[in-house]
PDB file of N, CA and C in Angstrom:
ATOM      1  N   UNK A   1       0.840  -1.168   0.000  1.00  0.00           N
ATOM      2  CA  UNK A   1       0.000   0.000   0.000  1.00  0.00           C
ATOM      3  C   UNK A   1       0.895   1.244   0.000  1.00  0.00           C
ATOM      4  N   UNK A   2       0.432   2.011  -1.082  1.00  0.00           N
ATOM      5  CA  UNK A   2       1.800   3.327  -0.953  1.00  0.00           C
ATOM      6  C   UNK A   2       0.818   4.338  -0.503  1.00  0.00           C
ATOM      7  N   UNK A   3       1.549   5.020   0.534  1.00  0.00           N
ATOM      8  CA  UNK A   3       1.011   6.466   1.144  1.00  0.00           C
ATOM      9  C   UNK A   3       1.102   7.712   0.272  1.00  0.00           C
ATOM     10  N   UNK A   4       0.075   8.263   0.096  1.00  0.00           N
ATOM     11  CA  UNK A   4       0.423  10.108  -0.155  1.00  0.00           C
ATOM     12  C   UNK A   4       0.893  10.678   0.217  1.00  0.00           C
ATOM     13  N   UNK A   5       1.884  11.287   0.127  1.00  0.00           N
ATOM     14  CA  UNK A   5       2.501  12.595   0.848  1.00  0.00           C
ATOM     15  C   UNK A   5       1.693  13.645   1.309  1.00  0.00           C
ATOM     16  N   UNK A   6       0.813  13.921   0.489  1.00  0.00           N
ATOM     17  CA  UNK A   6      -0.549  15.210   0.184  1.00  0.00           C
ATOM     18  C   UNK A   6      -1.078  14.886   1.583  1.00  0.00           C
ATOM     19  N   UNK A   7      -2.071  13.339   1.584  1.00  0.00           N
ATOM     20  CA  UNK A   7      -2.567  12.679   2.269  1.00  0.00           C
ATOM     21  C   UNK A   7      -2.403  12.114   3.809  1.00  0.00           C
ATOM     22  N   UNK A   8      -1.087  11.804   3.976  1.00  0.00           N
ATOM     23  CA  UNK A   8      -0.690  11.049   4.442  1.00  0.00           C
ATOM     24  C   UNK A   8      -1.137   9.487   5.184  1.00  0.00           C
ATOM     25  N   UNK A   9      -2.340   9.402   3.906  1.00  0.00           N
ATOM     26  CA  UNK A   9      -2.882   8.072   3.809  1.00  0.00           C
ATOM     27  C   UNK A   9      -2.772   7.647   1.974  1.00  0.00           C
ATOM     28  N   UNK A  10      -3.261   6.118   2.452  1.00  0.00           N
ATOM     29  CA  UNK A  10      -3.422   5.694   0.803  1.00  0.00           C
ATOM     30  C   UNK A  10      -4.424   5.905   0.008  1.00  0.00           C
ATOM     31  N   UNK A  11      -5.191   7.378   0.168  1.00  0.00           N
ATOM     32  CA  UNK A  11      -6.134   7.947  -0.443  1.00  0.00           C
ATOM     33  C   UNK A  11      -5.916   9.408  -1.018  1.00  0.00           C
ATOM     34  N   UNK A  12      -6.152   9.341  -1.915  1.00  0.00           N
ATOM     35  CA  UNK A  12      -6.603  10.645  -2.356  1.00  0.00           C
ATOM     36  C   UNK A  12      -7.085  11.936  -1.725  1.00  0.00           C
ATOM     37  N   UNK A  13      -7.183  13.352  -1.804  1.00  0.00           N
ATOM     38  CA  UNK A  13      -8.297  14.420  -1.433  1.00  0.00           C
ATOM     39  C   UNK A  13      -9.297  13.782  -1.850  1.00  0.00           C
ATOM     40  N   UNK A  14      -9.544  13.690  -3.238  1.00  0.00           N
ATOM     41  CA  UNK A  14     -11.304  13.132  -3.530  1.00  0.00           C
ATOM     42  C   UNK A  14     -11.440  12.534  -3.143  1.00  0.00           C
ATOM     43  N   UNK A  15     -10.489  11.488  -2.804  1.00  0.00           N
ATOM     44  CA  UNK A  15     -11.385  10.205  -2.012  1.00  0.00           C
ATOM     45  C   UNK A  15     -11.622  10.394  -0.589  1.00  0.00           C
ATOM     46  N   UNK A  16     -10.689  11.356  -0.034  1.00  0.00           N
ATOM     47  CA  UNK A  16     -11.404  11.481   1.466  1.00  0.00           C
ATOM     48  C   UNK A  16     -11.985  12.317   1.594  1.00  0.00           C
ATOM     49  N   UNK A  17     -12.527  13.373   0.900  1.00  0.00           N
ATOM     50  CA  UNK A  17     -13.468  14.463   0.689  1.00  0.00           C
ATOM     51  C   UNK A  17     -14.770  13.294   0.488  1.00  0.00           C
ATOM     52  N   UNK A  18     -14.760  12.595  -0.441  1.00  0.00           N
ATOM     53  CA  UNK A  18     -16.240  12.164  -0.778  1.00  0.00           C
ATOM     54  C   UNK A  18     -16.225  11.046   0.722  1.00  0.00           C
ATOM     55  N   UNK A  19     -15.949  10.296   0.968  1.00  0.00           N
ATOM     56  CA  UNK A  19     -15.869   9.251   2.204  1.00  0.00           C
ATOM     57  C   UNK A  19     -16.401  10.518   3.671  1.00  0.00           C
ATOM     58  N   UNK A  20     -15.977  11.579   3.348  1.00  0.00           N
ATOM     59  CA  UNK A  20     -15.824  12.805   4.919  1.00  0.00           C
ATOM     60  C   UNK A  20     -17.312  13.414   4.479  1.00  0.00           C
ATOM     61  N   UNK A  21     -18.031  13.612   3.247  1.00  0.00           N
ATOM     62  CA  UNK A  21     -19.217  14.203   3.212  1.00  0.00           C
ATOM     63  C   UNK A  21     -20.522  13.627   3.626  1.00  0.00           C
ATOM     64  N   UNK A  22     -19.636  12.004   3.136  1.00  0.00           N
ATOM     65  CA  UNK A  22     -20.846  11.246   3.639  1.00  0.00           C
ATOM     66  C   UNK A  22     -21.793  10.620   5.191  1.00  0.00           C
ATOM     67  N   UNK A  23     -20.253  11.113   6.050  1.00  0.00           N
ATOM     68  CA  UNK A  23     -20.715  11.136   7.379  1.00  0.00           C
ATOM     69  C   UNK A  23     -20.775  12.774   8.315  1.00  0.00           C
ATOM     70  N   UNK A  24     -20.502  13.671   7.866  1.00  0.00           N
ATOM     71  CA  UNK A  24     -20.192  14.559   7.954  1.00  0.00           C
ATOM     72  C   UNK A  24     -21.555  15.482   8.071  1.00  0.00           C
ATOM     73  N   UNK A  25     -21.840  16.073   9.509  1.00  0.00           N
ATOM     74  CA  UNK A  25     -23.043  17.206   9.424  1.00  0.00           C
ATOM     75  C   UNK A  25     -23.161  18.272   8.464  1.00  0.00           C
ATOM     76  N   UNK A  26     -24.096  18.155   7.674  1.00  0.00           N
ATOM     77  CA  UNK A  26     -24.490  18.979   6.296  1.00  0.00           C
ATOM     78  C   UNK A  26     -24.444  20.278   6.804  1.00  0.00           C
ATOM     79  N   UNK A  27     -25.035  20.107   8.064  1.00  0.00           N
ATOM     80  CA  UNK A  27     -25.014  21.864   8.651  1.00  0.00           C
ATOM     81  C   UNK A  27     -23.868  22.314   8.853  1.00  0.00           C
ATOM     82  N   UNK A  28     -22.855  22.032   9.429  1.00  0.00           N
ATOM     83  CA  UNK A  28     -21.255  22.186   9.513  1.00  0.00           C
ATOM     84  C   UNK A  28     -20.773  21.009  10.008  1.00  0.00           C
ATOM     85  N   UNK A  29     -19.838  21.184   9.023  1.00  0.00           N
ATOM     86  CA  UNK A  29     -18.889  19.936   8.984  1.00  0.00           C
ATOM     87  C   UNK A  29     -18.105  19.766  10.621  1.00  0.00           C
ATOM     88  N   UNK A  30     -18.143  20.631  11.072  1.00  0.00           N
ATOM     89  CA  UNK A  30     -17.072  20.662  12.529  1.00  0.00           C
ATOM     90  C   UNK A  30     -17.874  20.325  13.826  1.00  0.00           C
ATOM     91  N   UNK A  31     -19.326  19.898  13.291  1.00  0.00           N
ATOM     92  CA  UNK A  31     -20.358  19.242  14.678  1.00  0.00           C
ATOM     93  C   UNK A  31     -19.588  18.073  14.569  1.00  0.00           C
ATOM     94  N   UNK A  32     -20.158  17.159  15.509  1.00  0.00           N
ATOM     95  CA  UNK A  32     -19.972  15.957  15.787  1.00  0.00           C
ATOM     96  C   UNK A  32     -20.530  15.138  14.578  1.00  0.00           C
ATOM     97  N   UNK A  33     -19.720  13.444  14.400  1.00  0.00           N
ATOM     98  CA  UNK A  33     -20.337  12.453  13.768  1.00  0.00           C
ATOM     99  C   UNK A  33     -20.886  11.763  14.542  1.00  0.00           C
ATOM    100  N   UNK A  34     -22.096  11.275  14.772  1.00  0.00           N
ATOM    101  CA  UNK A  34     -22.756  10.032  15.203  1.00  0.00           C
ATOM    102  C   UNK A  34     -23.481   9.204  14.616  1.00  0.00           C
ATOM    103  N   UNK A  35     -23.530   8.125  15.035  1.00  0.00           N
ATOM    104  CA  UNK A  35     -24.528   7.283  14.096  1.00  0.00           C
ATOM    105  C   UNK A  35     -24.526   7.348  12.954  1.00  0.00           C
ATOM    106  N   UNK A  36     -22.927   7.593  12.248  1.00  0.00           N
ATOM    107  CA  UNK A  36     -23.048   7.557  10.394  1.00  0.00           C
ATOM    108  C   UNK A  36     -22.653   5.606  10.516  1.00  0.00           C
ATOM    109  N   UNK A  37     -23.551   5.110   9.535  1.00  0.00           N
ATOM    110  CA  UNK A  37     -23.205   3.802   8.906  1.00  0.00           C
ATOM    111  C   UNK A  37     -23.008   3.895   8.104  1.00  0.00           C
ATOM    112  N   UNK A  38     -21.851   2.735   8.007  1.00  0.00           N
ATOM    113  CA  UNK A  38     -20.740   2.765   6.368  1.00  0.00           C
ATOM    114  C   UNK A  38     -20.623   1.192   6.434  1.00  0.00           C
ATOM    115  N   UNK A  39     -20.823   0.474   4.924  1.00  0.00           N
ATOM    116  CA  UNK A  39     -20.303  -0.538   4.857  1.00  0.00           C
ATOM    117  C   UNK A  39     -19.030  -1.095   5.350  1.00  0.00           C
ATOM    118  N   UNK A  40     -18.786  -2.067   4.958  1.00  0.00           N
ATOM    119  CA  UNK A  40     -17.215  -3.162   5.672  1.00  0.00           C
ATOM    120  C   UNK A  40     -16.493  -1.812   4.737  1.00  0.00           C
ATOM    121  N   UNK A  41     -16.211  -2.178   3.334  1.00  0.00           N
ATOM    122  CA  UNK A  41     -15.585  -1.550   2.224  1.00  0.00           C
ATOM    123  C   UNK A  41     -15.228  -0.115   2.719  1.00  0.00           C
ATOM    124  N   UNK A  42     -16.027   1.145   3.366  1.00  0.00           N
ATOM    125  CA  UNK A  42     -15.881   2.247   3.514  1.00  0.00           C
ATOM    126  C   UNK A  42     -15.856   2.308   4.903  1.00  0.00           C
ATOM    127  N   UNK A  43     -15.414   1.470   5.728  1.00  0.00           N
ATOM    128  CA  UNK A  43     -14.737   1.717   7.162  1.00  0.00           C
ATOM    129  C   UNK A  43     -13.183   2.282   7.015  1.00  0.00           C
ATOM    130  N   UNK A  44     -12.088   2.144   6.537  1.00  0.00           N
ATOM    131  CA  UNK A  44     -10.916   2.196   6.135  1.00  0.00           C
ATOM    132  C   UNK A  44     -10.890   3.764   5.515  1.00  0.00           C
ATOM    133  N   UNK A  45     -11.405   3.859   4.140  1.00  0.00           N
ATOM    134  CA  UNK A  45     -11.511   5.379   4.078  1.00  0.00           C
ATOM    135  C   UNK A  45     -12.297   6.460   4.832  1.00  0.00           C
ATOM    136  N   UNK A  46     -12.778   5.668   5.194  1.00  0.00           N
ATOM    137  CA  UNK A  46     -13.878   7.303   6.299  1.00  0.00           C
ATOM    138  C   UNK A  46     -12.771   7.135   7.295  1.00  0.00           C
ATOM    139  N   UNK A  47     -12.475   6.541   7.924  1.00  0.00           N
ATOM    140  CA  UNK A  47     -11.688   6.562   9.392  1.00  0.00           C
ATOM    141  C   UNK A  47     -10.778   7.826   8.897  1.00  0.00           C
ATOM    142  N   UNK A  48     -10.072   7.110   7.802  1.00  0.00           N
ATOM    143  CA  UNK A  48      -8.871   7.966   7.488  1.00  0.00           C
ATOM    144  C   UNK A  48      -9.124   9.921   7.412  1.00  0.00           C
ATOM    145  N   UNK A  49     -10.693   9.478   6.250  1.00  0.00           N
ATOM    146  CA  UNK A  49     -11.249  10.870   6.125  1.00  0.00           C
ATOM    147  C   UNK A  49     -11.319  11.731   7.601  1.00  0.00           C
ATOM    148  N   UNK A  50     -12.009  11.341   8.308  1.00  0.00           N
ATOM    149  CA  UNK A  50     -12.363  11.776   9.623  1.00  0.00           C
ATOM    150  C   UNK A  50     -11.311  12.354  10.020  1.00  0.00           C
ATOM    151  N   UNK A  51      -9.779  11.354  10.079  1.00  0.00           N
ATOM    152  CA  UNK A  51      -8.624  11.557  11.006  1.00  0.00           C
ATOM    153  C   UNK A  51      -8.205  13.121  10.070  1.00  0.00           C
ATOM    154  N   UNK A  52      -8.280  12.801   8.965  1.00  0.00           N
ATOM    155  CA  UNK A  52      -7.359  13.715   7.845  1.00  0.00           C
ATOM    156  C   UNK A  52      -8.250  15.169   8.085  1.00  0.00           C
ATOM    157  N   UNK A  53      -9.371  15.396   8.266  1.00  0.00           N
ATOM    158  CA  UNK A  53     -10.462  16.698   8.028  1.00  0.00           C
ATOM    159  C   UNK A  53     -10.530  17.382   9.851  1.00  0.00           C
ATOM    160  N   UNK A  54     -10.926  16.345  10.785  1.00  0.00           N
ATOM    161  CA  UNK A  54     -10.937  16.618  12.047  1.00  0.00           C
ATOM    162  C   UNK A  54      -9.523  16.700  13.199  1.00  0.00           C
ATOM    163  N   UNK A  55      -8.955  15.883  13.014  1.00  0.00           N
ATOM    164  CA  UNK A  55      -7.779  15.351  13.814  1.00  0.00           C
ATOM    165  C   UNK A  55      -8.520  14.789  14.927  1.00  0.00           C
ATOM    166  N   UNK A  56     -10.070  14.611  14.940  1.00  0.00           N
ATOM    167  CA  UNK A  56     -10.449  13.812  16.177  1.00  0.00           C
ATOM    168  C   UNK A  56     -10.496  12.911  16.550  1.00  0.00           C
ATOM    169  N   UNK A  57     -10.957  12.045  17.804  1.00  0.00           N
ATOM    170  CA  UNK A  57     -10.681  10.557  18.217  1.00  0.00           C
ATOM    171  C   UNK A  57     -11.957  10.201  17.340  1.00  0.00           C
ATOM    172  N   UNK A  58     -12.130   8.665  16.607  1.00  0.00           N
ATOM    173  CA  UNK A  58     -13.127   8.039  16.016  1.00  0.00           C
ATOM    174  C   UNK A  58     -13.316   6.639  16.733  1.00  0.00           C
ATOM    175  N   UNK A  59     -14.336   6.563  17.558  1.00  0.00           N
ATOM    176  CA  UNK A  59     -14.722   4.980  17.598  1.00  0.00           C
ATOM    177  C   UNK A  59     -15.435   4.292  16.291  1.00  0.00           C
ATOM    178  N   UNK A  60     -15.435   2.985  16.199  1.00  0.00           N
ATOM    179  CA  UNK A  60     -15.727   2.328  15.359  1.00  0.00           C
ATOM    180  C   UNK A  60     -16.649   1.011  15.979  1.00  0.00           C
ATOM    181  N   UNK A  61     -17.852   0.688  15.421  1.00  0.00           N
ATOM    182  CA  UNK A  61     -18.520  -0.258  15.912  1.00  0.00           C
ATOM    183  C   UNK A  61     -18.520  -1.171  15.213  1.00  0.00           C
ATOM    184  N   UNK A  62     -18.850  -2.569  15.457  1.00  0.00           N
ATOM    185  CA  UNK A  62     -19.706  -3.579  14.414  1.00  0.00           C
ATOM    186  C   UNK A  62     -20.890  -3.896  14.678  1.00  0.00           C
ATOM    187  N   UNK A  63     -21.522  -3.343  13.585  1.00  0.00           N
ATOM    188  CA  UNK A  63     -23.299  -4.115  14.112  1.00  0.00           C
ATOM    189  C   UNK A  63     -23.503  -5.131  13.884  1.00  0.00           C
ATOM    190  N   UNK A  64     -22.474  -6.339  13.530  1.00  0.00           N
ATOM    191  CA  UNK A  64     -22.570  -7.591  13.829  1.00  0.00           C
ATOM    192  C   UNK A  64     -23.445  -8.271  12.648  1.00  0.00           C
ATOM    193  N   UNK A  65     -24.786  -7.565  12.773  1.00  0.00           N
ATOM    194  CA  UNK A  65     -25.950  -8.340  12.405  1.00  0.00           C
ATOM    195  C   UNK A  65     -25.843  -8.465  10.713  1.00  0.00           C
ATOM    196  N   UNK A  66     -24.737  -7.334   9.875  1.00  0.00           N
ATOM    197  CA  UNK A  66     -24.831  -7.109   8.949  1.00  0.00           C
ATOM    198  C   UNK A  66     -23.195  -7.007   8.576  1.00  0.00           C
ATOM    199  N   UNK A  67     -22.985  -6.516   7.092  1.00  0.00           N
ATOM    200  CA  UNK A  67     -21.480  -5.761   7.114  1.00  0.00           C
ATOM    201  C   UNK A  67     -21.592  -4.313   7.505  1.00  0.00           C
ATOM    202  N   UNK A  68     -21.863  -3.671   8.197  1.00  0.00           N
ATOM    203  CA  UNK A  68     -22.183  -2.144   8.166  1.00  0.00           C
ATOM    204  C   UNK A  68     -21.042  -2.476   9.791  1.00  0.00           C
ATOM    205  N   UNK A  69     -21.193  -1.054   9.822  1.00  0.00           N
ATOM    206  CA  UNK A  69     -20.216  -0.322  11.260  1.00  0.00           C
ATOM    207  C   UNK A  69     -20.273   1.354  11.295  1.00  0.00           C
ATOM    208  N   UNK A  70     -21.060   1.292  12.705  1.00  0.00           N
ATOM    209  CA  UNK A  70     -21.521   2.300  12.898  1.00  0.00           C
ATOM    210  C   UNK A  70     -20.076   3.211  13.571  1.00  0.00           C
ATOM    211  N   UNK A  71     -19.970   4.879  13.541  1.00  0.00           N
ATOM    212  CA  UNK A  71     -19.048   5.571  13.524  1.00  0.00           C
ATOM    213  C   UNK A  71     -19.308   6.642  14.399  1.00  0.00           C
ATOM    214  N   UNK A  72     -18.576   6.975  15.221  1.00  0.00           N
ATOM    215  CA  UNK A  72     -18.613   8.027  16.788  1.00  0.00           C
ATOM    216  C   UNK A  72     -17.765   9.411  16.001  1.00  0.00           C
ATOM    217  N   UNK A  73     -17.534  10.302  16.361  1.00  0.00           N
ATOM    218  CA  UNK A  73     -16.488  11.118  16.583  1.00  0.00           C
ATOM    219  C   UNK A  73     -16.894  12.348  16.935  1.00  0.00           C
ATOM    220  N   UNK A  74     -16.205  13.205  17.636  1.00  0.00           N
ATOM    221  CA  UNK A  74     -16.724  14.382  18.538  1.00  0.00           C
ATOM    222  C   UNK A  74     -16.738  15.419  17.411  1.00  0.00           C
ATOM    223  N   UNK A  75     -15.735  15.311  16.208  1.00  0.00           N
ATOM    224  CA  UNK A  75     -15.992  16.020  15.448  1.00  0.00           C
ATOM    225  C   UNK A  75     -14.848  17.449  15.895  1.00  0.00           C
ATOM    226  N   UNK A  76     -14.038  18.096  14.643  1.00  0.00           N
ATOM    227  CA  UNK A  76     -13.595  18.742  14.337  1.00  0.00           C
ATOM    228  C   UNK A  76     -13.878  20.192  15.799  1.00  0.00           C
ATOM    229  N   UNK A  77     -14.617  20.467  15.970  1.00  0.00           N
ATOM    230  CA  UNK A  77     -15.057  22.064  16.775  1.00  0.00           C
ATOM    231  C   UNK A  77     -14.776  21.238  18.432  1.00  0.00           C
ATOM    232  N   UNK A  78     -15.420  19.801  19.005  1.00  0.00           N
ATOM    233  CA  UNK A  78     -15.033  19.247  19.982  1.00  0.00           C
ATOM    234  C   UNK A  78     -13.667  18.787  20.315  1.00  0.00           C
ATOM    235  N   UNK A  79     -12.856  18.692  18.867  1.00  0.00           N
ATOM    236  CA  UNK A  79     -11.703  17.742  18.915  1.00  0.00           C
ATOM    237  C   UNK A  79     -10.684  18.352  19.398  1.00  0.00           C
ATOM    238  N   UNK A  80      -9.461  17.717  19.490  1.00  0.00           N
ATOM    239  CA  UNK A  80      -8.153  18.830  19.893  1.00  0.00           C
ATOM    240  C   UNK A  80      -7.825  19.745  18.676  1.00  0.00           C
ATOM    241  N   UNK A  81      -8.060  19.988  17.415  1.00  0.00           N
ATOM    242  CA  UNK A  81      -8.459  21.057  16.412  1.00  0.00           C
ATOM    243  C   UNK A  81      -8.952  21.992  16.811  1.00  0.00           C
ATOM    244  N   UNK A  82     -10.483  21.518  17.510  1.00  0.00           N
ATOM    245  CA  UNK A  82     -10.784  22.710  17.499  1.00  0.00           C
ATOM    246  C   UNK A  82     -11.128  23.520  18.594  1.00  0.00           C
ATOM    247  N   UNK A  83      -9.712  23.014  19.305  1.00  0.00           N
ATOM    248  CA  UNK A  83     -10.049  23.456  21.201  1.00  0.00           C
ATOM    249  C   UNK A  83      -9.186  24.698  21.021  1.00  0.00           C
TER     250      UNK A  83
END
């Protein structure tokens, strides 16, 4: 897996821009995430997104019942960013 320099993950801006919109409060991006579900596949880039846009802590769940995994984070304005 090769890292970005830009990034400093193995993703793209677009790709962690689109992965960060999709859990991301429409009203401002710097509220908190809760309760965003993301497939197995888009656990890996959102984490990253999150880490890369917020610098905040992210828990990660498994709902077990399915491939999905539900996603915590205090979000950018709560985080050490935006203290």
């Amino acid at each position: 897996m090769r890292v970005l320099q830009e990034t400093g993950t193995p993703f793209t801006e677009a790709q962690l821009q689109a992965a960060f919109d999709k859990v991301a409060d429409p009203s401002d991006w710097r509220n908190p995430i809760s309760y965003a579900v993301v497939d197995r596949d888009e656990v890996h880039v959102t984490v990253c997104a999150i880490r890369h846009f917020t610098a905040a802590p992210i828990e990660v769940k498994d709902l077990q019942w399915n491939d999905e995994f539900m996603i915590f984070s205090p979000g950018y304005r709560l985080g050490p960013a935006g203290a």
